[in-house]
Protein backbone atom coordinates (compact mmCIF):
# COMPACT_ATOMS: atom_id res chain seq x y z
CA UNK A 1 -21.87 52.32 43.02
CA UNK A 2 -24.70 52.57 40.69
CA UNK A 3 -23.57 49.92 37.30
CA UNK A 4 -26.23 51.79 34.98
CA UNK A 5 -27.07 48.37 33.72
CA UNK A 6 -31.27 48.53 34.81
CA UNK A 7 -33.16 47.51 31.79
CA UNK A 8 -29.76 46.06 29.68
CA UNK A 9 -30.44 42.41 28.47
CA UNK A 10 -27.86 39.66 29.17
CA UNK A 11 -27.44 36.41 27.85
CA UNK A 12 -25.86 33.76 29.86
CA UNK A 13 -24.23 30.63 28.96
CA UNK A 14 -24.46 27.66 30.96
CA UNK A 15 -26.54 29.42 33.48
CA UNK A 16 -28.58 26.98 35.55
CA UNK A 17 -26.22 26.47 38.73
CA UNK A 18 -22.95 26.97 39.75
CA UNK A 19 -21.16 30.59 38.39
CA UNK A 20 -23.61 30.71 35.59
CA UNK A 21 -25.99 30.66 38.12
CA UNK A 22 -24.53 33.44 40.29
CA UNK A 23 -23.76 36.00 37.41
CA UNK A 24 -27.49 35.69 36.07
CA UNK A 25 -28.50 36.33 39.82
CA UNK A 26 -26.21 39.20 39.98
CA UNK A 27 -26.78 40.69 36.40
CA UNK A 28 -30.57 40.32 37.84
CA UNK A 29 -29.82 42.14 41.04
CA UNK A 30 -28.76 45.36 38.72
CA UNK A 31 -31.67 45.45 37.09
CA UNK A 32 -30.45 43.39 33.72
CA UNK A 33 -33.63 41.34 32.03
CA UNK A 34 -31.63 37.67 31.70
CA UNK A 35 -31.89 35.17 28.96
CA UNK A 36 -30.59 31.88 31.03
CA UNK A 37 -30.12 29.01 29.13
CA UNK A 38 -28.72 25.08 29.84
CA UNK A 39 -29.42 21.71 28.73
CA UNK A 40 -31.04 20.52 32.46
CA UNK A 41 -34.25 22.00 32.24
CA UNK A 42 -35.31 21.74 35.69
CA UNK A 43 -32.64 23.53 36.96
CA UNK A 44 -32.58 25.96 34.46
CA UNK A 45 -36.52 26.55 35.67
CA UNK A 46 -35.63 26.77 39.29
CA UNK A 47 -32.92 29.26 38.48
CA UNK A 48 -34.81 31.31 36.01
CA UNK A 49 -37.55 31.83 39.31
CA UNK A 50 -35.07 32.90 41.27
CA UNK A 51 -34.11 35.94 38.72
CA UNK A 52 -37.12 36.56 38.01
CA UNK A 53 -38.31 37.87 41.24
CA UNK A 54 -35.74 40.44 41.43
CA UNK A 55 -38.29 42.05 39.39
CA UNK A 56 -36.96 41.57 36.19
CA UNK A 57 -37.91 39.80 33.30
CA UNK A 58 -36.40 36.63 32.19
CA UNK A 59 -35.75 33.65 29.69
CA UNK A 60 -35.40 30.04 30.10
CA UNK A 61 -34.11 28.42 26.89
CA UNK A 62 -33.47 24.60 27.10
CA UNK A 63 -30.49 23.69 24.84
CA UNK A 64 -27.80 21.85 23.62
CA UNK A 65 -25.11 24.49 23.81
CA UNK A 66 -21.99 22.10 22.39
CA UNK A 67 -23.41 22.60 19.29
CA UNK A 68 -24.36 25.72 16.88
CA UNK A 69 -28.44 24.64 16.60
CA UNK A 70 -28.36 25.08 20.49
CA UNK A 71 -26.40 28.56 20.45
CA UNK A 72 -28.76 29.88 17.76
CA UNK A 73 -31.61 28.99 19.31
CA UNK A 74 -31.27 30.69 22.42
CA UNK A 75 -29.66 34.13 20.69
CA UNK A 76 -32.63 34.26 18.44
CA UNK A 77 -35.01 33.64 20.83
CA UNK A 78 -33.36 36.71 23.15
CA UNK A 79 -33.33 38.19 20.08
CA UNK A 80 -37.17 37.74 19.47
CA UNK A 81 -38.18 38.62 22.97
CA UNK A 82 -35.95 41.87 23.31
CA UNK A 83 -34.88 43.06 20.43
CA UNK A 84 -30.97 43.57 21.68
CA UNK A 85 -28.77 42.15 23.24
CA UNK A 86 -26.05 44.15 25.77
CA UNK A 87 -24.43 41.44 27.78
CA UNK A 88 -22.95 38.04 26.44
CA UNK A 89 -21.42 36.20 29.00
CA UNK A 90 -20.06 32.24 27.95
CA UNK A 91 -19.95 30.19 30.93
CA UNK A 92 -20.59 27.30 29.37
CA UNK A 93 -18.42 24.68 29.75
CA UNK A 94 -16.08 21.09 31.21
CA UNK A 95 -13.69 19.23 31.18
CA UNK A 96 -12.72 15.54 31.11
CA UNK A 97 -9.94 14.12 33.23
CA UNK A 98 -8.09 12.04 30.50
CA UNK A 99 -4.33 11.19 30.54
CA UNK A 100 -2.77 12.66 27.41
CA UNK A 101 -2.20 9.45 25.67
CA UNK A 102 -5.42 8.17 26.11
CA UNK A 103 -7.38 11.30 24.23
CA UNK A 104 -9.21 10.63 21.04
CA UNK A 105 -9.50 12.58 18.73
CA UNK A 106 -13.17 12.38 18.89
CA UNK A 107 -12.64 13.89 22.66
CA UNK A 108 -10.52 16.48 21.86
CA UNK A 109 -13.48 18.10 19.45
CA UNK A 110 -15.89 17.43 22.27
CA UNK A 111 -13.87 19.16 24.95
CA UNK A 112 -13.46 22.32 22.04
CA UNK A 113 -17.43 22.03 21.65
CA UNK A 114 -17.91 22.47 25.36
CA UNK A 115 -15.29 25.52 25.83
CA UNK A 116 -13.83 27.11 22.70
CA UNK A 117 -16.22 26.62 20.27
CA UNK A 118 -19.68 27.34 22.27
CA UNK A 119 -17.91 31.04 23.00
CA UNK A 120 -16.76 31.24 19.34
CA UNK A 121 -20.47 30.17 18.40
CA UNK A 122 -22.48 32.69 20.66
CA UNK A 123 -20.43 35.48 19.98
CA UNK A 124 -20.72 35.21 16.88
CA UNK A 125 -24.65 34.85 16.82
CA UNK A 126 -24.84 38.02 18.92
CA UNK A 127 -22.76 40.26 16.99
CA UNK A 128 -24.48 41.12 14.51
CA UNK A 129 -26.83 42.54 17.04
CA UNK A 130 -24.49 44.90 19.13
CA UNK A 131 -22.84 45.93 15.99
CA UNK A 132 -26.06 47.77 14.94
CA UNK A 133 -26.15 48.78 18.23
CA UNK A 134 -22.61 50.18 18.39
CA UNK A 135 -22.30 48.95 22.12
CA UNK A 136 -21.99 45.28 24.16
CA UNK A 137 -20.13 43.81 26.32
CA UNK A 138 -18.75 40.05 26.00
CA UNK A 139 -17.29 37.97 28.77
CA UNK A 140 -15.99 34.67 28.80
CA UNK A 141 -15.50 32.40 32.01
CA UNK A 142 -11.80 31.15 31.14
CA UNK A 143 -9.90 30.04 33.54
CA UNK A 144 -6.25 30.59 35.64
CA UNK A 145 -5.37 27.02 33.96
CA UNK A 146 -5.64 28.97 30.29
CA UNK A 147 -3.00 31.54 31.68
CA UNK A 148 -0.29 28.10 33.23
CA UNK A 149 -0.05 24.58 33.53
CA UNK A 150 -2.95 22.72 35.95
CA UNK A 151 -5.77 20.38 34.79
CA UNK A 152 -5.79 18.01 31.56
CA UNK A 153 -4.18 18.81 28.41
CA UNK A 154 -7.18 19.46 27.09
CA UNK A 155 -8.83 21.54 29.09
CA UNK A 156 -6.00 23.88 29.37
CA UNK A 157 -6.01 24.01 25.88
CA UNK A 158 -9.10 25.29 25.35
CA UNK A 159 -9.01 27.65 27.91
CA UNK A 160 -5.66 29.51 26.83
CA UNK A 161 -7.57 29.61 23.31
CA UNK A 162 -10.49 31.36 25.05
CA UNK A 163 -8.39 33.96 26.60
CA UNK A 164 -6.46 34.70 23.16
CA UNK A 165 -9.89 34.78 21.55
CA UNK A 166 -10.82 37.36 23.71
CA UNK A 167 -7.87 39.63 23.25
CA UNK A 168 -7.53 39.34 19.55
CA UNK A 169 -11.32 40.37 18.99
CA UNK A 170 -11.15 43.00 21.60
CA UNK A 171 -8.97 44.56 19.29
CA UNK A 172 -10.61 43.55 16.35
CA UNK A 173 -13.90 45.64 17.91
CA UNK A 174 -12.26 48.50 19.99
CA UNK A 175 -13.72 50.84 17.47
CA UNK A 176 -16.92 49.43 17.59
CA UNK A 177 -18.21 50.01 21.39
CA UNK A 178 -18.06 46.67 21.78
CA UNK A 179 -15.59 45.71 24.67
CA UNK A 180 -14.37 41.82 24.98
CA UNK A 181 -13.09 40.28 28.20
CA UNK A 182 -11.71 37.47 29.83
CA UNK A 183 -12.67 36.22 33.84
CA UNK A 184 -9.83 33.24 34.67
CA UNK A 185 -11.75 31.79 37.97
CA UNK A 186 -9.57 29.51 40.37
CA UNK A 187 -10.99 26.80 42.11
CA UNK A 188 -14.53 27.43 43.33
CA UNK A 189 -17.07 25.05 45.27
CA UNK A 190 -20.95 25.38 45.36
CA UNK A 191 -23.07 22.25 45.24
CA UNK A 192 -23.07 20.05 43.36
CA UNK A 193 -19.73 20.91 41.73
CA UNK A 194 -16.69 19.01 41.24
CA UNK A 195 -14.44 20.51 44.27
CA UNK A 196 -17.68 19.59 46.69
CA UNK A 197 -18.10 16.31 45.45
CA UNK A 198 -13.83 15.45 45.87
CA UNK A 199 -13.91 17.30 49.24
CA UNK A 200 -16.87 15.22 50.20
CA UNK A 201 -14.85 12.12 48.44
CA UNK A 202 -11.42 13.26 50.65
CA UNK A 203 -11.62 16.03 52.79
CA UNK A 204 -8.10 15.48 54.14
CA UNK A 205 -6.95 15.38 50.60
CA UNK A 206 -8.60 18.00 49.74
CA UNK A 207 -8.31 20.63 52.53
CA UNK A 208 -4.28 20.36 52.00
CA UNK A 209 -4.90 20.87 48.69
CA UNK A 210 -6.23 24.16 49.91
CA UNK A 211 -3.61 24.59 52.43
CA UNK A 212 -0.56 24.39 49.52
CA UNK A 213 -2.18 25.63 46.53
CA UNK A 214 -4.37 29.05 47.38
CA UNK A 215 -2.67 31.44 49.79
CA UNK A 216 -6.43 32.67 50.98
CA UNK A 217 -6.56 29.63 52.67
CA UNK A 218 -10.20 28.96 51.31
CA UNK A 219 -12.25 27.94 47.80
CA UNK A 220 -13.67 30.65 46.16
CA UNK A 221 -17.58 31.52 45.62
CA UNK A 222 -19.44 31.72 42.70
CA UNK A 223 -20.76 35.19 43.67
CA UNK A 224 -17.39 36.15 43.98
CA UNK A 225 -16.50 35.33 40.37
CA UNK A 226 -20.29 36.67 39.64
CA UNK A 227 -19.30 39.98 41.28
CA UNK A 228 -17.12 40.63 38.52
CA UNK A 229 -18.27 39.48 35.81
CA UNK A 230 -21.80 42.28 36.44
CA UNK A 231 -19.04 45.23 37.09
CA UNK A 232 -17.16 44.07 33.27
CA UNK A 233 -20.54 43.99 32.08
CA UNK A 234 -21.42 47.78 32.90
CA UNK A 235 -20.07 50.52 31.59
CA UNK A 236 -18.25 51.19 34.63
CA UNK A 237 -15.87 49.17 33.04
CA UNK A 238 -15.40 51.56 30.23
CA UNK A 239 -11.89 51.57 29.46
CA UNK A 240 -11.46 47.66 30.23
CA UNK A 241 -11.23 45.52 27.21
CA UNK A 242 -9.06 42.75 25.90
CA UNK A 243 -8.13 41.92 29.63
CA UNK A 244 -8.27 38.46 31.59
CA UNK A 245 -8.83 39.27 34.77
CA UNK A 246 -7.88 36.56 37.54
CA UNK A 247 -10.26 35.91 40.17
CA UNK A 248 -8.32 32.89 42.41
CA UNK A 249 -7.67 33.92 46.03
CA UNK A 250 -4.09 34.38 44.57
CA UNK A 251 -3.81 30.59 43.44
CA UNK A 252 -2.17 31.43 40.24
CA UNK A 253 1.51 31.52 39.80
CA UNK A 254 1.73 33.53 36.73
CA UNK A 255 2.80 37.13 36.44
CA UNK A 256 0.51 38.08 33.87
């Protein structure tokens, strides 16, 4: 299936390893130009390499993306070098594993900064921009723990408020050619990452983990997420906006 998206420009969030790292790859492999941005600026390099020899051209912006100086940065400087921007994708994000009692208010904001409010922050910056257009295409990495309970408080919190974020302005911008989506990931390994370093920690624990919780038997991939994340992205996915779309192995419990 041809995407149509050869020559579309794509920011992503949080893009240095990991999923961030696989949907820049796979936005690249469709012919997308890709602004890639994180704070680690070595991997960031290494990844930005690696996109750019699909034959496509690319942007490495090192930045603090918690905060709005960071997200500006990196749309403006998209903004500078293409002129557009088709594709926002926020990936960005953590979590801390706090017991409820124990959160400070000082952590709650941070864990907002890293999830809610660096996708509230980018899309905003890049609207402007695909409103003059009259077209784009926003994703947001959520997760299945913003659709039911699993994780910290806080991190589930913050995820749910992605995925209502994305439905409300979805309909907020139907009528601007601007769709708005939601990707709920389940639990994913690459390297690195926080399932490879507890399975490395506990494999026993951890491989019954996998047994009970997700049916497939088996983590996901980042490509797999990636995957997608590049079809929601092209206009293939026309008529798909305001969704969350679960990508788990069918580790979520909830009917909707």
């Amino acid at each position: 299936m041809d995407l149509d998206l050869k020559g579309k420009i794509a920011v992503v969030t949080g893009s240095s390893r990991g999923i961030g790292r696989s949907i820049a790859l796979g936005l690249g492999e469709e012919g997308c130009h890709v602004s890639l941005c994180a704070r680690g600026e070595e991997a960031l390099l290494a990844t930005e390499k690696e996109v750019r020899a699909l034959d496509v051209e690319t942007l490495a912006t090192s930045a603090d993306l918690t905060g709005a100086e960071g997200i500006n940065q990196v749309i403006q400087a998209t903004l500078d070098k293409w002129g557009r921007i088709d594709i926002l994708v926020n990936n960005v994000g953590g979590s801390k594993w706090t017991p409820f009692e124990d959160v400070s208010d000082e952590e709650w904001l941070d864990i907002f900064d890293w999830n809610m409010f660096a996708a509230v922050r980018a899309t905003r910056a890049a609207l402007p921009s695909m409103k003059a257009q009259g077209s784009g295409s926003i994703i947001t990495i959520s997760s299945i723990f913003g659709r039911e309970s699993g994780g910290p408080a806080t991190y589930n919190a913050t995820k749910a408020a992605e995925i209502s974020m994305g439905k409300t302005l979805a309909k907020e911008l139907a009528k601007t050619g601007i769709r708005v989506n939601t990707v709920a990931p389940g639990s994913v390994i690459f390297p690195g990452g926080n399932w490879q370093k507890r399975l490395d920690a506990d494999p026993e624990g951890i491989n019954k983990f996998v047994e009970q919780q997700i049916p497939c038997g088996r983590f996901g991939t980042p490509e797999e997420i990636a995957d997608v994340v590049v079809f929601l992205s092209s206009n293939r996915a026309s008529w798909v906006t305001g969704a969350c779309i679960n990508v788990d192995g069918c580790q979520s419990r909830s009917l909707i």
